[in-house]
N, C-alpha and C. Protein backbone atom coordinates (compact mmCIF):
# COMPACT_ATOMS: atom_id res chain seq x y z
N UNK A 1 0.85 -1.17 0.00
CA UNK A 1 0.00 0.00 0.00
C UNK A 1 0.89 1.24 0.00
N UNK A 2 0.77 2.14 -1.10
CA UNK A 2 1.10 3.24 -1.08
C UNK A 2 1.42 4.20 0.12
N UNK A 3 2.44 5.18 0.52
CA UNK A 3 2.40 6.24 1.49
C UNK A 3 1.17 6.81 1.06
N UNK A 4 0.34 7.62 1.66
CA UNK A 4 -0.29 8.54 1.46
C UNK A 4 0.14 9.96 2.41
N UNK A 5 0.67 10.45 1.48
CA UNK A 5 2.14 12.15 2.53
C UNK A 5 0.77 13.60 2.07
N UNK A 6 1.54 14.35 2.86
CA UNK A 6 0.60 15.55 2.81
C UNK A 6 2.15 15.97 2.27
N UNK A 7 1.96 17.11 1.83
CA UNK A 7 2.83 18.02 1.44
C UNK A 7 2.08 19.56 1.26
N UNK A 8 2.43 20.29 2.41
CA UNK A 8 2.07 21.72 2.69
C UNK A 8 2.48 22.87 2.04
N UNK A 9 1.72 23.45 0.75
CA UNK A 9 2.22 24.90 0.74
C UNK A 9 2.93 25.80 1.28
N UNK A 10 1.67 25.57 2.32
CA UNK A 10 1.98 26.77 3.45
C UNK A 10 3.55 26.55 4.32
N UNK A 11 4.21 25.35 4.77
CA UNK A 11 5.06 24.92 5.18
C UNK A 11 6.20 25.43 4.59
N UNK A 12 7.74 25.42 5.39
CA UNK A 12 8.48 25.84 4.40
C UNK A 12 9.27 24.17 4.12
N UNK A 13 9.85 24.56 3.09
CA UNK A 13 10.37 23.01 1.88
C UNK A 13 10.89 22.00 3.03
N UNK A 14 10.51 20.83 2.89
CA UNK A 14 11.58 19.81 3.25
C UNK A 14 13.13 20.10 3.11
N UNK A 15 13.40 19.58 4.01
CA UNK A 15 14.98 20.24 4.38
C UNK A 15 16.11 18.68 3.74
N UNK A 16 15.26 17.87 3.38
CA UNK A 16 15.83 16.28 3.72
C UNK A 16 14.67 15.45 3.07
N UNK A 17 15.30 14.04 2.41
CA UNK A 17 14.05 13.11 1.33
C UNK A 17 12.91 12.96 2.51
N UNK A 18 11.71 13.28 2.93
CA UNK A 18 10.63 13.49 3.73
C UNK A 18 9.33 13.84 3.59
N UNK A 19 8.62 13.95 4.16
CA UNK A 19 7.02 14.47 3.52
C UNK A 19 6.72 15.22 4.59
N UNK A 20 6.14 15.85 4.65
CA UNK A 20 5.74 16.97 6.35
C UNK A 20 4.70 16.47 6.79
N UNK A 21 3.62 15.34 6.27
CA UNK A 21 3.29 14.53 7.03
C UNK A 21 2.72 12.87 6.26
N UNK A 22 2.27 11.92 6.78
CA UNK A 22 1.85 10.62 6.32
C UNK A 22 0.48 10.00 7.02
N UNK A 23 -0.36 10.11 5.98
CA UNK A 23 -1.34 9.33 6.60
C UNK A 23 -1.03 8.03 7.01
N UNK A 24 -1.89 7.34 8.01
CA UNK A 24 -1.76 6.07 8.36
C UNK A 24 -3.22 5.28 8.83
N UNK A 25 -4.50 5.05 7.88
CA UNK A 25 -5.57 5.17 8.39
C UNK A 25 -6.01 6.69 9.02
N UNK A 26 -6.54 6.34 10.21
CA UNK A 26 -6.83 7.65 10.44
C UNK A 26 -6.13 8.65 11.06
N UNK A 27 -4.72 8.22 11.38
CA UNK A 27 -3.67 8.99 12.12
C UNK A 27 -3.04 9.73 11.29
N UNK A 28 -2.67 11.04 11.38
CA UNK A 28 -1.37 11.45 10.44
C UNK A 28 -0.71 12.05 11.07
N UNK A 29 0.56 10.99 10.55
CA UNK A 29 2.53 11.52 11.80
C UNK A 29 2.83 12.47 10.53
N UNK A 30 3.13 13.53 11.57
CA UNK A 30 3.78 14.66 11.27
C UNK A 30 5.30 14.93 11.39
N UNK A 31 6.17 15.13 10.28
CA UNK A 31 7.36 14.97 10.71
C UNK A 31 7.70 15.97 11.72
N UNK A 32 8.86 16.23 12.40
CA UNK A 32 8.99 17.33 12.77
C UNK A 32 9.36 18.70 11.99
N UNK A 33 9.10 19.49 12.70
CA UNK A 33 9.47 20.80 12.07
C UNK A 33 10.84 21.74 13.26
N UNK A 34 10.92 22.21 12.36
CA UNK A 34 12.01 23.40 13.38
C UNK A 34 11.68 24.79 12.77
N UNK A 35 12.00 25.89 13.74
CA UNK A 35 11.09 27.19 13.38
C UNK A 35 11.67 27.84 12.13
N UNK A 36 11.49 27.10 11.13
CA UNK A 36 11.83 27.92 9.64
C UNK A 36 10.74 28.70 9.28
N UNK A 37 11.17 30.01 8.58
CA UNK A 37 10.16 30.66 8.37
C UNK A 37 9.82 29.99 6.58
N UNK A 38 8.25 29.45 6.13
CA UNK A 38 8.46 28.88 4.73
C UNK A 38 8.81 30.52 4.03
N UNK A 39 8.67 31.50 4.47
CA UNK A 39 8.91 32.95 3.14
C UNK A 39 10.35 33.03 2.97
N UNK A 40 11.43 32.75 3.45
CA UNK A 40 12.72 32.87 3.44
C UNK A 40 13.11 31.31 3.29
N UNK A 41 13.04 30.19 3.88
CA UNK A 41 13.34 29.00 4.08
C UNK A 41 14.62 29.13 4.85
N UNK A 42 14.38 30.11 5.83
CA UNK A 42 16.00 30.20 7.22
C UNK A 42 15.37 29.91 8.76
N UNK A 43 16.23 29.64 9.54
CA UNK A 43 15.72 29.84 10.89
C UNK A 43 15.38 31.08 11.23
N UNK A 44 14.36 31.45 11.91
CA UNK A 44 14.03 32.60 12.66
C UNK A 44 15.21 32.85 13.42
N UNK A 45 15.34 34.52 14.21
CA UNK A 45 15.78 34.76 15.38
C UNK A 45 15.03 34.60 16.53
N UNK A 46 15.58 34.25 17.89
CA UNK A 46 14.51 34.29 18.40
C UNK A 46 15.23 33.59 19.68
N UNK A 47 14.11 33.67 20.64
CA UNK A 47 14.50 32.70 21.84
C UNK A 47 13.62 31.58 21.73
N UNK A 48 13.73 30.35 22.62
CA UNK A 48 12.87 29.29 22.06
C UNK A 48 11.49 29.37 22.52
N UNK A 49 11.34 30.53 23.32
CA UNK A 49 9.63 30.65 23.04
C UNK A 49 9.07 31.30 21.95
N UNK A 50 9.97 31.71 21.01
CA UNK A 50 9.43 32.60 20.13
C UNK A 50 9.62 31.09 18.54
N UNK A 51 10.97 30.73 18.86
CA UNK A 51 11.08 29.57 17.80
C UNK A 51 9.98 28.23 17.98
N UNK A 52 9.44 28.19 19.27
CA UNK A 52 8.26 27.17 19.49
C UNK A 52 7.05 28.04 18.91
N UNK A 53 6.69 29.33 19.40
CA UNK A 53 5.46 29.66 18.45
C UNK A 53 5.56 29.09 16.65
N UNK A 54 6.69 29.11 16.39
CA UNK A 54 7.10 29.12 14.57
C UNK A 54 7.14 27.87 14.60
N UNK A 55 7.61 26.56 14.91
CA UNK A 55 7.26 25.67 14.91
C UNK A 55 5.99 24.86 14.97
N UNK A 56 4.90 25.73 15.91
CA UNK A 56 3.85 24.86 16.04
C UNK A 56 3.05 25.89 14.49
N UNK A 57 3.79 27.27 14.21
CA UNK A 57 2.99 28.01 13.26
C UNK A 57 2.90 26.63 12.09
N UNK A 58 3.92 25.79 12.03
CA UNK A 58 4.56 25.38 10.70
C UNK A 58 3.58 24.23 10.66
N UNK A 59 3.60 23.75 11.41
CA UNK A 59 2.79 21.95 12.01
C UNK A 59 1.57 22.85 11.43
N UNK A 60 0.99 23.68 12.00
CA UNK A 60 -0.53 23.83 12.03
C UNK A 60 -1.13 24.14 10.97
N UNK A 61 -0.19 24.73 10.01
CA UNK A 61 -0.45 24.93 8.23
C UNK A 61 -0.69 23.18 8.14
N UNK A 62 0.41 22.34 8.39
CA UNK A 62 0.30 21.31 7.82
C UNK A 62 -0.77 20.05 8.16
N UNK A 63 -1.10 20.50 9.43
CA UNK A 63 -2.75 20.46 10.22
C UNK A 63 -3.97 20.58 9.69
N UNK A 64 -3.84 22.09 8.91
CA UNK A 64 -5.23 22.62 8.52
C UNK A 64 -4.97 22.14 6.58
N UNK A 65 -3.87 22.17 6.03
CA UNK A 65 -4.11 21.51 4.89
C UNK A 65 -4.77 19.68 4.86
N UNK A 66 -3.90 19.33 6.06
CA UNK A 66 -5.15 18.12 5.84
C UNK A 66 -6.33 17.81 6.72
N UNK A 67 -6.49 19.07 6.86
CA UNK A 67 -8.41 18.99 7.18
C UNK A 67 -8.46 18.66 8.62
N UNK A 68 -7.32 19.34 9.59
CA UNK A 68 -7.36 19.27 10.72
C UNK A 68 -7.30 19.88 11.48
N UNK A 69 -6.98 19.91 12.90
CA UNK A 69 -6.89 21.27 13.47
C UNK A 69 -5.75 21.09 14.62
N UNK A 70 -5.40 21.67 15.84
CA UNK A 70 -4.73 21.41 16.47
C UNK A 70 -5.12 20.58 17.86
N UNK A 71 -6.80 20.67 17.69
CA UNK A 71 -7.78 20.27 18.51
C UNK A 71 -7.40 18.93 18.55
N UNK A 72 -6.97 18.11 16.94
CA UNK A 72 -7.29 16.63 16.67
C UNK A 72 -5.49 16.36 17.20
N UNK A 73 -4.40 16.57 18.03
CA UNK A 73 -3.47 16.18 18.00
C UNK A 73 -3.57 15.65 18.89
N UNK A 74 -2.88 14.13 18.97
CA UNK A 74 -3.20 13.33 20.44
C UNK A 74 -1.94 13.24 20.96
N UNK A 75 -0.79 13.56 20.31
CA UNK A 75 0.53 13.28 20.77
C UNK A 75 1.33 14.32 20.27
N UNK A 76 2.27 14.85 20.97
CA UNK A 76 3.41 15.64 20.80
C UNK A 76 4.74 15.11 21.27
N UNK A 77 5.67 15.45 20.37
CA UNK A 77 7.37 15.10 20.54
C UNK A 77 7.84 16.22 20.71
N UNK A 78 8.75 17.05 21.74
CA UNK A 78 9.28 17.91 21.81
C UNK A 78 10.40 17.69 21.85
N UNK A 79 11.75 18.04 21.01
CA UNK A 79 13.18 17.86 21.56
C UNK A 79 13.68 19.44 21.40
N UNK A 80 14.53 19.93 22.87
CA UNK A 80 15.25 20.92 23.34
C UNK A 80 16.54 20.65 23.00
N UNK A 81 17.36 21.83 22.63
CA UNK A 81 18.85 21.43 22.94
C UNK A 81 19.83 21.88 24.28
N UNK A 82 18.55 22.16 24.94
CA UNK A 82 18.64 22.76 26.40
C UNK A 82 17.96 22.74 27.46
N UNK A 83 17.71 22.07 28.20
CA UNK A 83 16.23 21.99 29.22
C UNK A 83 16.61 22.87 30.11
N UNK A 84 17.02 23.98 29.98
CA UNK A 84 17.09 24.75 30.97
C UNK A 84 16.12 25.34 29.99
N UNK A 85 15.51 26.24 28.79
CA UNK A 85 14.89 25.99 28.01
C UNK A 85 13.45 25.71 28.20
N UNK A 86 13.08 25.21 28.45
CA UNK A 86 11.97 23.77 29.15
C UNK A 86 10.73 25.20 29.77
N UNK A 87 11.12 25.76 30.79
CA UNK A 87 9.84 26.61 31.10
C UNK A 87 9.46 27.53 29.65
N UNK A 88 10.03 28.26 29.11
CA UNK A 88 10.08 29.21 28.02
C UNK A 88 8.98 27.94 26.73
N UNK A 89 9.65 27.23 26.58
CA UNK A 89 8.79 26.25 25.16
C UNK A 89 7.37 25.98 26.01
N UNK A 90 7.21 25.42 27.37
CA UNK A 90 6.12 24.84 28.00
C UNK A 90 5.22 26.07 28.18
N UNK A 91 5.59 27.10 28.09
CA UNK A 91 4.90 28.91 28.09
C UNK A 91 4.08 29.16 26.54
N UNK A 92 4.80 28.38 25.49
CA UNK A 92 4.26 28.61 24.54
C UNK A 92 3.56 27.65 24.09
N UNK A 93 3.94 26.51 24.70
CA UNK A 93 3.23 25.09 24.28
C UNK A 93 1.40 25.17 24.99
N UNK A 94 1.96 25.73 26.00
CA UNK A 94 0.29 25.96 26.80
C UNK A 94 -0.65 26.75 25.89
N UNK A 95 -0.10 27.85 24.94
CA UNK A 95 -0.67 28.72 24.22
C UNK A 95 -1.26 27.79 23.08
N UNK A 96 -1.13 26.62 22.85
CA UNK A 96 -1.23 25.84 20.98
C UNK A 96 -2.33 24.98 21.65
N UNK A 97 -2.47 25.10 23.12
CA UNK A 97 -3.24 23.68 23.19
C UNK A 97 -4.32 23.73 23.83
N UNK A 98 -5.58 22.81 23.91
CA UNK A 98 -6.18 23.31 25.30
C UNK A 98 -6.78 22.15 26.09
N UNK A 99 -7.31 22.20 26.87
CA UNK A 99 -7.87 20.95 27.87
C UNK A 99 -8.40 20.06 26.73
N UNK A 100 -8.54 18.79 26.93
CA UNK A 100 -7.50 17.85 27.42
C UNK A 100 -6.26 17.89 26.92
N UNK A 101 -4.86 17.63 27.02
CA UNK A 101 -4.09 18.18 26.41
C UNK A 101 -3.36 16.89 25.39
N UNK A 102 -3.21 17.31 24.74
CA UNK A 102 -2.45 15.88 24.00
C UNK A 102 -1.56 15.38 24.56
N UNK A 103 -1.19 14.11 25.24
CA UNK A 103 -0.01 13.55 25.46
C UNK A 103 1.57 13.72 25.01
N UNK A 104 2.75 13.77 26.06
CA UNK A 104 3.61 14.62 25.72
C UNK A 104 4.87 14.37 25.90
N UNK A 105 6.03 13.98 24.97
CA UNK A 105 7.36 13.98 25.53
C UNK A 105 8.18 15.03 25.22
N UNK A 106 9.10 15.46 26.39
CA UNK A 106 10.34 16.50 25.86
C UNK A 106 11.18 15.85 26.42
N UNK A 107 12.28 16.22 25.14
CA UNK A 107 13.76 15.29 25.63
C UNK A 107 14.72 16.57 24.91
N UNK A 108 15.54 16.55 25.49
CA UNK A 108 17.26 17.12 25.08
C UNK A 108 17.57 16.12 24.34
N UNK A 109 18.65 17.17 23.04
CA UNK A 109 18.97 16.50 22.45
C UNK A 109 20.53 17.27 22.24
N UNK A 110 21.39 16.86 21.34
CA UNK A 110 22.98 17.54 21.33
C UNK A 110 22.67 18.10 20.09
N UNK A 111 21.86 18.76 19.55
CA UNK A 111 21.65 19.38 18.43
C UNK A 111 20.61 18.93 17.27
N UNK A 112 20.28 20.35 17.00
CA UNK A 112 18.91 19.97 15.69
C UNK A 112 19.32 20.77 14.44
N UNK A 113 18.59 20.79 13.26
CA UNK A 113 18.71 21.17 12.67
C UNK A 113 19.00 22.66 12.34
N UNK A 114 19.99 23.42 11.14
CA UNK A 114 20.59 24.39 11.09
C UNK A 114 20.36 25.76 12.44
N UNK A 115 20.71 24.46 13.73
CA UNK A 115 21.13 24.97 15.11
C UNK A 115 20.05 25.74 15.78
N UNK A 116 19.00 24.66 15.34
CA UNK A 116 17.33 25.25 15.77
C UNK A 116 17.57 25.07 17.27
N UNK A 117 16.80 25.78 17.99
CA UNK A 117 16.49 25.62 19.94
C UNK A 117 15.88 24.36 20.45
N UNK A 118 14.93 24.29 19.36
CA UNK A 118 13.33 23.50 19.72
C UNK A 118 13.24 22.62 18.04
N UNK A 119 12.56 21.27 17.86
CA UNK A 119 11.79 20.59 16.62
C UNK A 119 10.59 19.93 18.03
N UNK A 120 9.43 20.16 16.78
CA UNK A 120 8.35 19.46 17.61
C UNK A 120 7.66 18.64 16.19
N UNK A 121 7.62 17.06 16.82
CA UNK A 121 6.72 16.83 15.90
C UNK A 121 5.46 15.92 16.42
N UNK A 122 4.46 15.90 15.68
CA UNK A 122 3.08 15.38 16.05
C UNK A 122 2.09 14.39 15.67
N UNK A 123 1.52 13.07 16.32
CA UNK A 123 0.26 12.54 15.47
C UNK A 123 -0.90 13.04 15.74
N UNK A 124 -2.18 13.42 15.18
CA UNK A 124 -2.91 13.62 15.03
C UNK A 124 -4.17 12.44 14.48
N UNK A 125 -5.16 12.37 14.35
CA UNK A 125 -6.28 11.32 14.20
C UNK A 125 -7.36 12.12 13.81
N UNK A 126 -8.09 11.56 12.76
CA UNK A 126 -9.07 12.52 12.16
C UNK A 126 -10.20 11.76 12.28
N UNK A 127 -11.58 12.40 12.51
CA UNK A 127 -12.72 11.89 13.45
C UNK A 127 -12.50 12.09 14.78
């Protein structure tokens, strides 16, 4: 059976051979994103509460192109390259979400992409 990938306009380009997201039945894994702006295709400036708003900006284009919202996300991946970090992303993460909250990991990592703060990526389920 075929992938069935979303591929977002609104998103900025795959950085790497990838799809920005994959259906799976009714789930769709979202790769991660890191806070690229798609009008330039660079990292933002920013601190990582400001690079987590741009990150979840990026997911949520790729959300609402396939007919979803942020309502339908049941799971989130967060990786920091700093958990000191950790209150500042969880300040903005509270802002994307609301009761009940989607289930949640954050982990440190020794580096992300072109020396992003924050990548978050997400499944979602439609119905």
């Amino acid at each position: 059976m075929p992938r069935k990938h979303v591929e977002s306009p609104r998103g900025p380009a795959a950085i790497g051979p990838y799809s920005h997201a994959v259906w799976a039945g009714e789930l769709l894994y979202l790769s991660g994103q890191t806070p690229i702006d798609p009008a330039t295709g660079k990292l933002i400036e920013g601190d990582v509460e400001a690079q987590t708003h741009r990150a979840f900006d990026n997911l949520q284009a790729v959300l609402e192109d396939s007919g979803l919202s942020m309502d339908d996300v049941i799971k989130c991946n967060v990786y920091l390259t700093d958990m000191a970090n950790f209150p500042q992303m969880n300040k903005a993460y509270g802002a994307r979400f609301t009761k009940p909250y989607p289930a949640r990991t954050t982990v440190a990592v020794a580096g992300l992409p072109l020396g992003a703060l924050v990548e978050i990526e997400l499944v979602a389920r439609r119905g």
